[in-house]
Protein backbone atom coordinates (compact mmCIF):
# COMPACT_ATOMS: atom_id res chain seq x y z
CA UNK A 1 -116.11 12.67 151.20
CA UNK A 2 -115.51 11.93 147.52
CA UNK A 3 -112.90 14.71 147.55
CA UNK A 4 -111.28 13.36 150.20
CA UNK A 5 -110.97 10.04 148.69
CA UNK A 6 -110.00 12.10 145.17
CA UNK A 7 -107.12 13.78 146.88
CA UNK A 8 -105.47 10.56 148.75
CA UNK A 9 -105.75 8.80 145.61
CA UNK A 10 -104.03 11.77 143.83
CA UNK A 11 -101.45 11.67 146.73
CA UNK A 12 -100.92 8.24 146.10
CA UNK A 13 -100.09 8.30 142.58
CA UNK A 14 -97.97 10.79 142.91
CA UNK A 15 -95.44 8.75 145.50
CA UNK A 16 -92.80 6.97 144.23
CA UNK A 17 -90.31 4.32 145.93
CA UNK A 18 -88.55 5.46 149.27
CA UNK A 19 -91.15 7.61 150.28
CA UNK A 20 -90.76 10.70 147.84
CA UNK A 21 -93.18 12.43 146.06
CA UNK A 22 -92.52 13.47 142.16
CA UNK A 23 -91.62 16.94 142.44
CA UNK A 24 -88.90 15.69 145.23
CA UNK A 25 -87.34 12.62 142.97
CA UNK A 26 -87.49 15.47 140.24
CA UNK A 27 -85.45 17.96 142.50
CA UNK A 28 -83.20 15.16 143.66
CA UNK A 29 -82.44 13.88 140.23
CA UNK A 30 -81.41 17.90 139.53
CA UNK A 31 -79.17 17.67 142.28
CA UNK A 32 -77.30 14.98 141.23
CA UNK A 33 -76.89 15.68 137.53
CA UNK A 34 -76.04 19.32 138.99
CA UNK A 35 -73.30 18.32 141.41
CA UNK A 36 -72.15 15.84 138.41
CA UNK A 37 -71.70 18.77 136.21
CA UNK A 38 -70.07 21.20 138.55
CA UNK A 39 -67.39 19.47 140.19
CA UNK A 40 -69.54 18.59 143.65
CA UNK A 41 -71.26 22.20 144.05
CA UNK A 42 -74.91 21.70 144.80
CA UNK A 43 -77.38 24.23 143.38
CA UNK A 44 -79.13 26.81 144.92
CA UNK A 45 -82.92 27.09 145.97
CA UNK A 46 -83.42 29.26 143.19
CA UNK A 47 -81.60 26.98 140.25
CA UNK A 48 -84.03 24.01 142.06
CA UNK A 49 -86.60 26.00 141.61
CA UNK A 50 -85.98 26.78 137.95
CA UNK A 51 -85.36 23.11 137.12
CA UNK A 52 -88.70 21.88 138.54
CA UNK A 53 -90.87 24.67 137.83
CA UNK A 54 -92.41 25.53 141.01
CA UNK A 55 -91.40 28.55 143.32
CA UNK A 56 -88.45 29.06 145.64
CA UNK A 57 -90.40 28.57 148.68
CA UNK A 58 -91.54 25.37 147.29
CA UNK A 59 -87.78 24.56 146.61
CA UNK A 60 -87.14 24.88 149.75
CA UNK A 61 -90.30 22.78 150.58
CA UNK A 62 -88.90 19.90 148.34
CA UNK A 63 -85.49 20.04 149.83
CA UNK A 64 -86.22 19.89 153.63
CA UNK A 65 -88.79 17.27 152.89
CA UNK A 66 -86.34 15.26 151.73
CA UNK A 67 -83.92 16.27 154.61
CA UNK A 68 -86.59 14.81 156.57
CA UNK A 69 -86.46 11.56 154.99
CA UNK A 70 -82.52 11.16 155.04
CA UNK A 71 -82.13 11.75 151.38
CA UNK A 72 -80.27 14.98 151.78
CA UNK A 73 -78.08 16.52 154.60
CA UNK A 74 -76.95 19.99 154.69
CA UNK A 75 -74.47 21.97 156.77
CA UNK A 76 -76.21 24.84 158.72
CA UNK A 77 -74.64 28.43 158.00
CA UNK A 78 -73.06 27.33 154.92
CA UNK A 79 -74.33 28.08 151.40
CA UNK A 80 -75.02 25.28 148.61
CA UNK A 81 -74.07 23.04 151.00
CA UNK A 82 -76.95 20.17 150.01
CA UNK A 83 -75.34 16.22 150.37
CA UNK A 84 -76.97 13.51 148.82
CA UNK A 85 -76.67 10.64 151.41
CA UNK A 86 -76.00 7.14 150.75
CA UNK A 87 -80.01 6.36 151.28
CA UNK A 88 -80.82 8.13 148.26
């Protein structure tokens, strides 16, 4: 019970505005500087990865989470294809 109680409180502090969590405003904030700085190109899971510290799988994780939210769109079959969308 307490460590139930332990873990939604540590969920809760880790939430920020518009319904992301801190690692997913972290990889979204990469994004953007990273499409800033190369003409539009978005990163790949692996330079997302890199930036936030966490594995590509949890790239991944971070990305279609915020997919899920309407942050991000991306167009299926293409590569590096990751939009930021006017709700971010």
């Amino acid at each position: 019970m307490i460590a139930l109680a332990f873990m939604a409180g540590q969920a809760a502090a880790t939430a920020i505005p518009g319904g992301l969590t801190s690692a997913q405003a972290e990889a979204l904030a990469f994004i953007r500087t990273y499409q800033a700085e190369h003409l539009g190109a978005s990163p790949t899971y692996s330079q997302i990865a890199v930036a936030v510290g966490r594995s590509k799988t949890r790239a991944f994780d971070l990305v279609k989470g915020m997919k899920a939210r309407g942050v991000v769109a991306d167009h299926p079959n293409r590569p590096r294809s990751i939009t930021i969308t006017a709700r971010a």
